[in-house]
PDB file of N, CA and C in Angstrom:
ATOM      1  N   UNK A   1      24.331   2.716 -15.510  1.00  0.00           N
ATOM      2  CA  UNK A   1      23.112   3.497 -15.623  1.00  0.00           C
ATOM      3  C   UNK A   1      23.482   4.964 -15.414  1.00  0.00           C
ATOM      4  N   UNK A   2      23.456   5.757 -16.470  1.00  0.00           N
ATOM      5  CA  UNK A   2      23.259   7.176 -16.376  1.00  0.00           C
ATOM      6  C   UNK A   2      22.587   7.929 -14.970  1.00  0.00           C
ATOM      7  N   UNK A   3      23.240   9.127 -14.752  1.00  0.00           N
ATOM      8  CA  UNK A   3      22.281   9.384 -13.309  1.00  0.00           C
ATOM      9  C   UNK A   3      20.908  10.216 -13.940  1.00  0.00           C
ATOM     10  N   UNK A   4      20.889  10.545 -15.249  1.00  0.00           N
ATOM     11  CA  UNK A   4      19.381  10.862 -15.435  1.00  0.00           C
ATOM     12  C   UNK A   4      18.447   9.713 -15.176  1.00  0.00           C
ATOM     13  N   UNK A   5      19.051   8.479 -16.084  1.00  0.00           N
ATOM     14  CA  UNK A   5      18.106   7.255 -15.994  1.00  0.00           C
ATOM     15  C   UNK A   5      17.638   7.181 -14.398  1.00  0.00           C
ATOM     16  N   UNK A   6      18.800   7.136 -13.548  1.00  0.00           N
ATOM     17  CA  UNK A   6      18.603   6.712 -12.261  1.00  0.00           C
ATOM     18  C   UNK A   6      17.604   7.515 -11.745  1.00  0.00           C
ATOM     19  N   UNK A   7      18.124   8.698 -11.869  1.00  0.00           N
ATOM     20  CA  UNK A   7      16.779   9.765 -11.310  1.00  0.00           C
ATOM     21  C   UNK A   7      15.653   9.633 -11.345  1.00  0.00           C
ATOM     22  N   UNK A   8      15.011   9.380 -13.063  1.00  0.00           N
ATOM     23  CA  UNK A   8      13.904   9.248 -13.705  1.00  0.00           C
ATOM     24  C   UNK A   8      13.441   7.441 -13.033  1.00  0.00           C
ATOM     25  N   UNK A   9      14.299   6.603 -12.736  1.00  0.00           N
ATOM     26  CA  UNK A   9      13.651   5.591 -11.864  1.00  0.00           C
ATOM     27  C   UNK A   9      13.184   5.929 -10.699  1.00  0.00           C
ATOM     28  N   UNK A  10      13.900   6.536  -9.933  1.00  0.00           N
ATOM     29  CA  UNK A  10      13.780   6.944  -8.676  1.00  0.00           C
ATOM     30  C   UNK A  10      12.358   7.642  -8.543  1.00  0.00           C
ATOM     31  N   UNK A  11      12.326   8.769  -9.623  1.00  0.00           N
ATOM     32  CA  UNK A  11      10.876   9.543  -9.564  1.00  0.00           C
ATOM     33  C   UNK A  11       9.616   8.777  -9.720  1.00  0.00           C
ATOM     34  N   UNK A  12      10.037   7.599 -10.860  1.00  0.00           N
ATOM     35  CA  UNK A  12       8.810   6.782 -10.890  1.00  0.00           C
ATOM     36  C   UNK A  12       8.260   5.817  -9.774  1.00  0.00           C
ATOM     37  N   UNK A  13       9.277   5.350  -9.388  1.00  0.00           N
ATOM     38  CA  UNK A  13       9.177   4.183  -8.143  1.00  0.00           C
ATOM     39  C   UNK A  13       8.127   5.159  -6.869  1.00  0.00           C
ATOM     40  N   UNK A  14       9.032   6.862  -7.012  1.00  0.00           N
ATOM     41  CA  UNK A  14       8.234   7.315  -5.635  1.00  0.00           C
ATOM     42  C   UNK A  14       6.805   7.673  -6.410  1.00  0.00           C
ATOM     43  N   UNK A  15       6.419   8.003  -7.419  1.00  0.00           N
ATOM     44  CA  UNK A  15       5.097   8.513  -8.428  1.00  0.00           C
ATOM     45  C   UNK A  15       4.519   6.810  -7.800  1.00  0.00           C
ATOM     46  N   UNK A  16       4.784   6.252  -8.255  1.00  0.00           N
ATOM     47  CA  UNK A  16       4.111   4.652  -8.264  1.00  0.00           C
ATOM     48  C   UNK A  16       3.625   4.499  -6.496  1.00  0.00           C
ATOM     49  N   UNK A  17       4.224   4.671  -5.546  1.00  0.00           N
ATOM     50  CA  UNK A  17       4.535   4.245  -4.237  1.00  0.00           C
ATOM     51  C   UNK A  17       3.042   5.327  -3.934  1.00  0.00           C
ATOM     52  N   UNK A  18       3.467   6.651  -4.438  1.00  0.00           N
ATOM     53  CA  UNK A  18       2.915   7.692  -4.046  1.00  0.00           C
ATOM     54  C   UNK A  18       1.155   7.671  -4.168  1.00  0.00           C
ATOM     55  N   UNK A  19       1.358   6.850  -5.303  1.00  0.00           N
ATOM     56  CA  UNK A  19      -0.364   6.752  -6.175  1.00  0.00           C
ATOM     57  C   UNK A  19      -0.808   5.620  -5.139  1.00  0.00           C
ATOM     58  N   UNK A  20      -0.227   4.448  -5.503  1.00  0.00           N
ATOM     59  CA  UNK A  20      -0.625   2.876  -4.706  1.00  0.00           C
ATOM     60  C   UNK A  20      -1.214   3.600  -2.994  1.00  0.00           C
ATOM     61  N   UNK A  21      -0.672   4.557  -2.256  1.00  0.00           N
ATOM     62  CA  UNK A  21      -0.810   4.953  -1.212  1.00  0.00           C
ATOM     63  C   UNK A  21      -2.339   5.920  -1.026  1.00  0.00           C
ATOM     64  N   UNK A  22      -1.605   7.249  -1.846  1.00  0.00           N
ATOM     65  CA  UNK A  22      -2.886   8.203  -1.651  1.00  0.00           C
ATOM     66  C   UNK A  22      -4.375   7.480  -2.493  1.00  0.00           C
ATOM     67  N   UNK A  23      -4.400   6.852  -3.531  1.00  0.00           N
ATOM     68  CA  UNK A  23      -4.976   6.152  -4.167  1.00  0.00           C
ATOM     69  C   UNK A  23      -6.036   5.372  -3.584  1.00  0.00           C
ATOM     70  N   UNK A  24      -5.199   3.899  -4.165  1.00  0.00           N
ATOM     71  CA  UNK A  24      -5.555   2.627  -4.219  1.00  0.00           C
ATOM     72  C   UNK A  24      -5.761   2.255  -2.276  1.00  0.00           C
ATOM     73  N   UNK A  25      -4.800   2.142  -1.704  1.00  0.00           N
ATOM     74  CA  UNK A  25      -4.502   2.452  -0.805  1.00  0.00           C
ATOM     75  C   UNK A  25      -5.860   2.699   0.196  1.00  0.00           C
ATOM     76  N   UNK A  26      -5.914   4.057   0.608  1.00  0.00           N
ATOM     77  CA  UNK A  26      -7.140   4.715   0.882  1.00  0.00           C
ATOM     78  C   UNK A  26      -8.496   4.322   0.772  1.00  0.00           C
ATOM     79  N   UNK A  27      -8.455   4.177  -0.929  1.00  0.00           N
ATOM     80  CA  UNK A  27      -9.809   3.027  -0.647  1.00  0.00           C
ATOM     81  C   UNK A  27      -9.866   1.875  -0.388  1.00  0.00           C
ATOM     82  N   UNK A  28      -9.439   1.276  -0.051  1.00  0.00           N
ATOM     83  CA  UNK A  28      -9.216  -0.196   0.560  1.00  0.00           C
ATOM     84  C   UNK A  28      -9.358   0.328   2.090  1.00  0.00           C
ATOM     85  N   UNK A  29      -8.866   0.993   2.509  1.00  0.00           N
ATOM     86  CA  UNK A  29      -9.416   1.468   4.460  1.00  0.00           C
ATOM     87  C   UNK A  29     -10.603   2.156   4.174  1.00  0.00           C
ATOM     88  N   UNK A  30     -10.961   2.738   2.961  1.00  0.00           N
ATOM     89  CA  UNK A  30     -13.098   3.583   3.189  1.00  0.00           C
ATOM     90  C   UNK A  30     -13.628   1.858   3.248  1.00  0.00           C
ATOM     91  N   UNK A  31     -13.096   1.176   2.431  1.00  0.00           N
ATOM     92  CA  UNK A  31     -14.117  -0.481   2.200  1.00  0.00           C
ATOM     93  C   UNK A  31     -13.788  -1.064   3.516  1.00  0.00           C
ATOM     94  N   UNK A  32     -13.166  -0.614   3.982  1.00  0.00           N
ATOM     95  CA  UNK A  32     -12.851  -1.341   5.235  1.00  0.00           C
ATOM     96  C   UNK A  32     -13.966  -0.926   6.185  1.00  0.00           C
ATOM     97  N   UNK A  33     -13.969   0.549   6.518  1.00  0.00           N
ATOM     98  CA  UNK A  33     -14.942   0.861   7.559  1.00  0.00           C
ATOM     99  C   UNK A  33     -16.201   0.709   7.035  1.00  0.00           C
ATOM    100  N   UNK A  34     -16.200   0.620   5.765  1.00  0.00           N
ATOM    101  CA  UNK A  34     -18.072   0.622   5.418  1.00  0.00           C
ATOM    102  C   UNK A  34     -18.589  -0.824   5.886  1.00  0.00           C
ATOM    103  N   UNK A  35     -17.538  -1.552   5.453  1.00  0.00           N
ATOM    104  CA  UNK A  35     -17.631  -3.106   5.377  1.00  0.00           C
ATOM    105  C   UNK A  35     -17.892  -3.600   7.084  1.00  0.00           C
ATOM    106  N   UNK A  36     -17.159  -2.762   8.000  1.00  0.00           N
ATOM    107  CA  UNK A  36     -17.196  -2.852   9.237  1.00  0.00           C
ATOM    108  C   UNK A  36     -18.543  -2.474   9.701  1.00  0.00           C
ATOM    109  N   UNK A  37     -19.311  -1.052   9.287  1.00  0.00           N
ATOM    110  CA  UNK A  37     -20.783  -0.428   9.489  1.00  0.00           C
ATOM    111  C   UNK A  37     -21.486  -1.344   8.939  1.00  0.00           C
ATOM    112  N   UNK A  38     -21.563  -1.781   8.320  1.00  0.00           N
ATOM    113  CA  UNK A  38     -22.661  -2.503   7.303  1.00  0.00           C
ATOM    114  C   UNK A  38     -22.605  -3.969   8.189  1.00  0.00           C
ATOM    115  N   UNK A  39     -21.278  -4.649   8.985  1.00  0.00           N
ATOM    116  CA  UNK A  39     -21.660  -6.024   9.716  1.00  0.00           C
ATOM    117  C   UNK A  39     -22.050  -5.109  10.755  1.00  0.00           C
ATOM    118  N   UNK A  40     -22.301  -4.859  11.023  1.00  0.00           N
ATOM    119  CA  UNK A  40     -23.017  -3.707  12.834  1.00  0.00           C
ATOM    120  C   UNK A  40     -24.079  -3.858  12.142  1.00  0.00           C
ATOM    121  N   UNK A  41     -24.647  -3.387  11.108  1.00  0.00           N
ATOM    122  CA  UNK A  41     -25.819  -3.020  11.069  1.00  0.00           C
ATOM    123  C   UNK A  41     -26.873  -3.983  10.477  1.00  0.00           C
ATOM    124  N   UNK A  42     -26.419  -5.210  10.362  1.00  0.00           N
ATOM    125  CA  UNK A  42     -27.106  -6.506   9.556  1.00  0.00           C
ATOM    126  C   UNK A  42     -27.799  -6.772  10.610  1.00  0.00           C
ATOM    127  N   UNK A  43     -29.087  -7.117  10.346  1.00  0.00           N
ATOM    128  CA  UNK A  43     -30.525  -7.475  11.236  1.00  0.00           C
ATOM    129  C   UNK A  43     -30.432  -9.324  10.320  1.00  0.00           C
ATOM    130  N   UNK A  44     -30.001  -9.570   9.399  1.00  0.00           N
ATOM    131  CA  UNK A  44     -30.425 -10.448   8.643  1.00  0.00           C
ATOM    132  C   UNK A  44     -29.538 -11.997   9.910  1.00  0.00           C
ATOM    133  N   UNK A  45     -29.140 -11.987  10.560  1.00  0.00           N
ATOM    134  CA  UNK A  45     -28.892 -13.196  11.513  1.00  0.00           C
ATOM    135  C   UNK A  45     -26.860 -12.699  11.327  1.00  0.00           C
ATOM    136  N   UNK A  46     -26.886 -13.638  12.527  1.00  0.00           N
ATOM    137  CA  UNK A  46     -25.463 -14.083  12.464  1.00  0.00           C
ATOM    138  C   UNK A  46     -24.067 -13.968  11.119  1.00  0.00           C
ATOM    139  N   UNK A  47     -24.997 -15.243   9.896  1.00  0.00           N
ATOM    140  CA  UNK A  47     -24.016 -15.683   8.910  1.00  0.00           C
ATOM    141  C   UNK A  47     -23.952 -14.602   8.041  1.00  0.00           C
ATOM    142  N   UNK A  48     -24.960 -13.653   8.335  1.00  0.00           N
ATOM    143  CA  UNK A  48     -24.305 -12.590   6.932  1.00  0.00           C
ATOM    144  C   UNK A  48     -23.514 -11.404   8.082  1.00  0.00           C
ATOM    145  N   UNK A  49     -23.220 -11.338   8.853  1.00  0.00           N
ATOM    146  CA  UNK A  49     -22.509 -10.708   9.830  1.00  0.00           C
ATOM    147  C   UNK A  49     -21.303 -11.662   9.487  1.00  0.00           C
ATOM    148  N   UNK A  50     -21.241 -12.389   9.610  1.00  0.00           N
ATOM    149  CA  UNK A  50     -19.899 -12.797   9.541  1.00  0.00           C
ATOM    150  C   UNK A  50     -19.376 -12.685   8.071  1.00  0.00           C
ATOM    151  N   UNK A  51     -20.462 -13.222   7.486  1.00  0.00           N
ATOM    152  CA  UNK A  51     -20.043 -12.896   5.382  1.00  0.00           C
ATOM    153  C   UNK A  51     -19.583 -10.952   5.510  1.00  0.00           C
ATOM    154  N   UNK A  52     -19.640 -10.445   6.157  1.00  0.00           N
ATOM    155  CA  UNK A  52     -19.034  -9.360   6.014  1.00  0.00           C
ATOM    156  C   UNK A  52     -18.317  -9.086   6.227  1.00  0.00           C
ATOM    157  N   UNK A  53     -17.769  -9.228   7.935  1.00  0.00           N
ATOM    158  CA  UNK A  53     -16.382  -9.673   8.540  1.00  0.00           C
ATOM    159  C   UNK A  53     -15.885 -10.328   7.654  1.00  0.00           C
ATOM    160  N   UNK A  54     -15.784 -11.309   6.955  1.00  0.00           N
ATOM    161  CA  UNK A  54     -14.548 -11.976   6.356  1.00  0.00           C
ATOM    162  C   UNK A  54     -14.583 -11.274   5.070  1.00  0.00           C
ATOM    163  N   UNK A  55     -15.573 -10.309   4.563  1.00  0.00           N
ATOM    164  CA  UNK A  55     -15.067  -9.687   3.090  1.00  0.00           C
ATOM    165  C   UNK A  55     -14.266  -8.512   3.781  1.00  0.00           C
ATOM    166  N   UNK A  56     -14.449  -7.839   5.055  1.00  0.00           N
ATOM    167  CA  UNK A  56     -13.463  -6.624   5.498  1.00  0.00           C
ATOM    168  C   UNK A  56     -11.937  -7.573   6.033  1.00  0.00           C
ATOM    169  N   UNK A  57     -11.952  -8.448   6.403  1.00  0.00           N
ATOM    170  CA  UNK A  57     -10.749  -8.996   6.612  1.00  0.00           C
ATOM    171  C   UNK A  57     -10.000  -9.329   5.459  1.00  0.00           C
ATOM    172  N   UNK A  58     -10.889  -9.575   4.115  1.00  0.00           N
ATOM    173  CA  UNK A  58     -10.099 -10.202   2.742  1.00  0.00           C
ATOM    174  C   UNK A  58      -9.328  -8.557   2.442  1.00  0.00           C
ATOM    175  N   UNK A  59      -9.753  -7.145   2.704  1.00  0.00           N
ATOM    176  CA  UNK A  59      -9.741  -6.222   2.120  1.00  0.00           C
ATOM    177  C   UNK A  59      -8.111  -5.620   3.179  1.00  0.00           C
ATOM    178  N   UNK A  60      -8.702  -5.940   4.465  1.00  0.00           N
ATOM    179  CA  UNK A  60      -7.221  -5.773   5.054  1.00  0.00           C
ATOM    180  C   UNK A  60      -6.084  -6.386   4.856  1.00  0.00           C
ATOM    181  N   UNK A  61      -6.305  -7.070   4.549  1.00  0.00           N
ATOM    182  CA  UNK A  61      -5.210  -8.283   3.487  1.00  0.00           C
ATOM    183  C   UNK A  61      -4.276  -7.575   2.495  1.00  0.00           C
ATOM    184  N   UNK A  62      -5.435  -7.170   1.626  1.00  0.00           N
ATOM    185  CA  UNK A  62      -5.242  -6.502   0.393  1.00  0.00           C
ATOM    186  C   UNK A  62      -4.582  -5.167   0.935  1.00  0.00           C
ATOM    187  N   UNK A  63      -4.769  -4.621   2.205  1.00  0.00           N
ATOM    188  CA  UNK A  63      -4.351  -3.557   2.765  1.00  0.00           C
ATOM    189  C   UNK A  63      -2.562  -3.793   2.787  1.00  0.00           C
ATOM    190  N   UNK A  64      -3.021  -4.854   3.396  1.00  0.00           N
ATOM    191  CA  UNK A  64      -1.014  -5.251   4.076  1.00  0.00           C
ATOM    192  C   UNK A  64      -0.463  -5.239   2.690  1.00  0.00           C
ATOM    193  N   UNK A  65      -0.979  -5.866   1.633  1.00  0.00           N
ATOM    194  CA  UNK A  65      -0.221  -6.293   0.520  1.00  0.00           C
ATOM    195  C   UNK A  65       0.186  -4.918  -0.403  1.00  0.00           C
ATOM    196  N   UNK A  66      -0.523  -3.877  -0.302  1.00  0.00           N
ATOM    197  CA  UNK A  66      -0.559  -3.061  -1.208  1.00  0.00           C
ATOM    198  C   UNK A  66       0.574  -1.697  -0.178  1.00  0.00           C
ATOM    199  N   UNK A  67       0.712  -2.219   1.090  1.00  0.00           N
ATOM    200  CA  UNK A  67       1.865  -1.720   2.227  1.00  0.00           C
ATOM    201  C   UNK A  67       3.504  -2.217   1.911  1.00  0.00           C
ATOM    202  N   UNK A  68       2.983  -3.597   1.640  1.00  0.00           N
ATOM    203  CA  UNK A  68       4.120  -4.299   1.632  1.00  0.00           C
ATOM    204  C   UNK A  68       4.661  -3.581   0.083  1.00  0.00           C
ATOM    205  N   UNK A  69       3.899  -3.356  -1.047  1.00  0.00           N
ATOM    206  CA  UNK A  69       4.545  -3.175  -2.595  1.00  0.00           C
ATOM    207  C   UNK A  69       4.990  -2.161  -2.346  1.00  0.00           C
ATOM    208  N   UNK A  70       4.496  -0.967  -1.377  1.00  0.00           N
ATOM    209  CA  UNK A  70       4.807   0.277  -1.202  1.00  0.00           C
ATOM    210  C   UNK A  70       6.231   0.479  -0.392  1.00  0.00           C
ATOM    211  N   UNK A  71       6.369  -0.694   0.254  1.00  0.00           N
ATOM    212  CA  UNK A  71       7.842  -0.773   1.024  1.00  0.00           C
ATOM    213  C   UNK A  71       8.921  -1.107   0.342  1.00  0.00           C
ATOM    214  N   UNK A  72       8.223  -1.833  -0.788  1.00  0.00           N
ATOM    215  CA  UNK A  72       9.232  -2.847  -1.775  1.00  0.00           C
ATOM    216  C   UNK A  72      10.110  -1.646  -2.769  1.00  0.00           C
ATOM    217  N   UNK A  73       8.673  -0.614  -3.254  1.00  0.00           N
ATOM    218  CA  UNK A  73       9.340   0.472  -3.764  1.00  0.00           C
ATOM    219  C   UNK A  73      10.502   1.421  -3.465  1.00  0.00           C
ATOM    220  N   UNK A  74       9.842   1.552  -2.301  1.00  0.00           N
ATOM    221  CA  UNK A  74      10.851   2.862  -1.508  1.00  0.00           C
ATOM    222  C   UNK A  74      11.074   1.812  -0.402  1.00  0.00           C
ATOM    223  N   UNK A  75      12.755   1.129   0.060  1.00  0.00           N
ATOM    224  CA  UNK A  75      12.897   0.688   1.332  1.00  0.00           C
ATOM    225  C   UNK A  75      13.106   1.719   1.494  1.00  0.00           C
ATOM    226  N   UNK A  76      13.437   1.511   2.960  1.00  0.00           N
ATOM    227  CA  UNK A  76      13.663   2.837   3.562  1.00  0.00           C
ATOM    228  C   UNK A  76      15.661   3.639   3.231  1.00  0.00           C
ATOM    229  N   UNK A  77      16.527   2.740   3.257  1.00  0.00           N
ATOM    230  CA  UNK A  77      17.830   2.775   3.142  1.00  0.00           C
ATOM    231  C   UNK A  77      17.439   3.597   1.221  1.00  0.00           C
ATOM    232  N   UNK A  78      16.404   3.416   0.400  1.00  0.00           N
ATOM    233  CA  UNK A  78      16.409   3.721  -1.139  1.00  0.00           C
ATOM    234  C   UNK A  78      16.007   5.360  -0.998  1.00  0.00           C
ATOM    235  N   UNK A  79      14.962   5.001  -0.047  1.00  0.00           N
ATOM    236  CA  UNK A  79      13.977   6.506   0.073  1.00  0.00           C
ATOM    237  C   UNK A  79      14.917   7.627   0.733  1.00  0.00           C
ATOM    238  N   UNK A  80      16.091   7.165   1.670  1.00  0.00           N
ATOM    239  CA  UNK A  80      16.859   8.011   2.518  1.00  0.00           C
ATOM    240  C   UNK A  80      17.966   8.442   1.626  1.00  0.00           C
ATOM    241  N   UNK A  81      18.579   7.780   1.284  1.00  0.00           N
ATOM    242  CA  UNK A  81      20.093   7.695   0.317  1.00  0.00           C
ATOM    243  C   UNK A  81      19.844   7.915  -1.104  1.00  0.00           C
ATOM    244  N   UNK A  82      18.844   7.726  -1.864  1.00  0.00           N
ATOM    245  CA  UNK A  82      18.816   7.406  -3.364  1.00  0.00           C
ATOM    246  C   UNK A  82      18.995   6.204  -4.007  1.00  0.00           C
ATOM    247  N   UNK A  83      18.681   5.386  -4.977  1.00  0.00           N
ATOM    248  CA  UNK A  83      18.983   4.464  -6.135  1.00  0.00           C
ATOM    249  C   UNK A  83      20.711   5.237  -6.114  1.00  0.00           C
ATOM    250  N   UNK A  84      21.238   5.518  -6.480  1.00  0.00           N
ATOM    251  CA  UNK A  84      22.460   5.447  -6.915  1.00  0.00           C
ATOM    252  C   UNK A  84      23.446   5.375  -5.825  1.00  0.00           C
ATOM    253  N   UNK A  85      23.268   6.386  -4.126  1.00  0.00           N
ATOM    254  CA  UNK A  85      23.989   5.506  -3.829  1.00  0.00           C
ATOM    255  C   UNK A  85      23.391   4.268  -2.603  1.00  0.00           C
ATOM    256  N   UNK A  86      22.595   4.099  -2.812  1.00  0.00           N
ATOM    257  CA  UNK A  86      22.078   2.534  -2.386  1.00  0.00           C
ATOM    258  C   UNK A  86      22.612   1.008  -2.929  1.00  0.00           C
ATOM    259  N   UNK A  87      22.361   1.791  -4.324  1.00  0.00           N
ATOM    260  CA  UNK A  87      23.291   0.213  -5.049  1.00  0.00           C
ATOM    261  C   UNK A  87      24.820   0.468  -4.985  1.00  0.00           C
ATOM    262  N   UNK A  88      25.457   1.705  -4.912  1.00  0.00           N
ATOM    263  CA  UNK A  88      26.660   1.824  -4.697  1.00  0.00           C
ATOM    264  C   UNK A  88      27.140   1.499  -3.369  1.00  0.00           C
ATOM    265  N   UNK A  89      26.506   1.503  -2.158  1.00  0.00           N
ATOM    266  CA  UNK A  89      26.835   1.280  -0.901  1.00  0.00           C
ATOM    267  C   UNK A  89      27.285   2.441  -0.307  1.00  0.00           C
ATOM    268  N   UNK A  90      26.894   3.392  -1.054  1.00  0.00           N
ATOM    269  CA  UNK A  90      27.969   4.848  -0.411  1.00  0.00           C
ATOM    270  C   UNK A  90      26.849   5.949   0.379  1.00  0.00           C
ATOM    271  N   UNK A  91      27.141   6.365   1.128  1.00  0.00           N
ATOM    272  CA  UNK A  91      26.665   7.134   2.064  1.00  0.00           C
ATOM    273  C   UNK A  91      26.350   8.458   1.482  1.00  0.00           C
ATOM    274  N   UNK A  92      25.222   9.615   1.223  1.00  0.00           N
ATOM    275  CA  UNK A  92      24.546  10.160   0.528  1.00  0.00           C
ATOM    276  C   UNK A  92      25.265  11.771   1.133  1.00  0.00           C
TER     277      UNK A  92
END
């Protein structure tokens, strides 16, 4: 792999990491706290208090998962060193 190619991966992986974060990311923690205000504020009994709790728990889920793709992108040894020498094993 050319080191332009490599580069131009590298930029995308952090563009991708970068979006999924400031993004996608972000709103998944606003749905979180609304989702949290809105079971506080249910007068309607118990079960729809809890039907809310478990749609803010499905969303923290979605939180970890969209953490975890963001780690997958950039480990940390990729984000510190580079794609080129990460797969090379060589020290930056």
């Amino acid at each position: 792999m050319s080191g332009m190619m490599i580069a131009a991966a590298e930029n995308e992986r952090r563009h991708l990491a970068r979006a999924l974060h400031d993004d996608f990311l972000q709103n998944l923690v606003v749905l979180t706290i609304r989702m949290k205000l809105l079971a506080d504020e249910r007068d309607d009994g118990e079960e729809g208090s809890v039907r809310v709790r478990g749609f803010a728990e499905d969303i923290r889920g979605a939180i970890l998962g969209v953490k975890r793709m963001i780690r997958g992108l950039l480990p940390p040894e990729l984000d510190k060193r580079g794609l080129s020498s990460a797969l090379g094993g060589r020290a930056a």
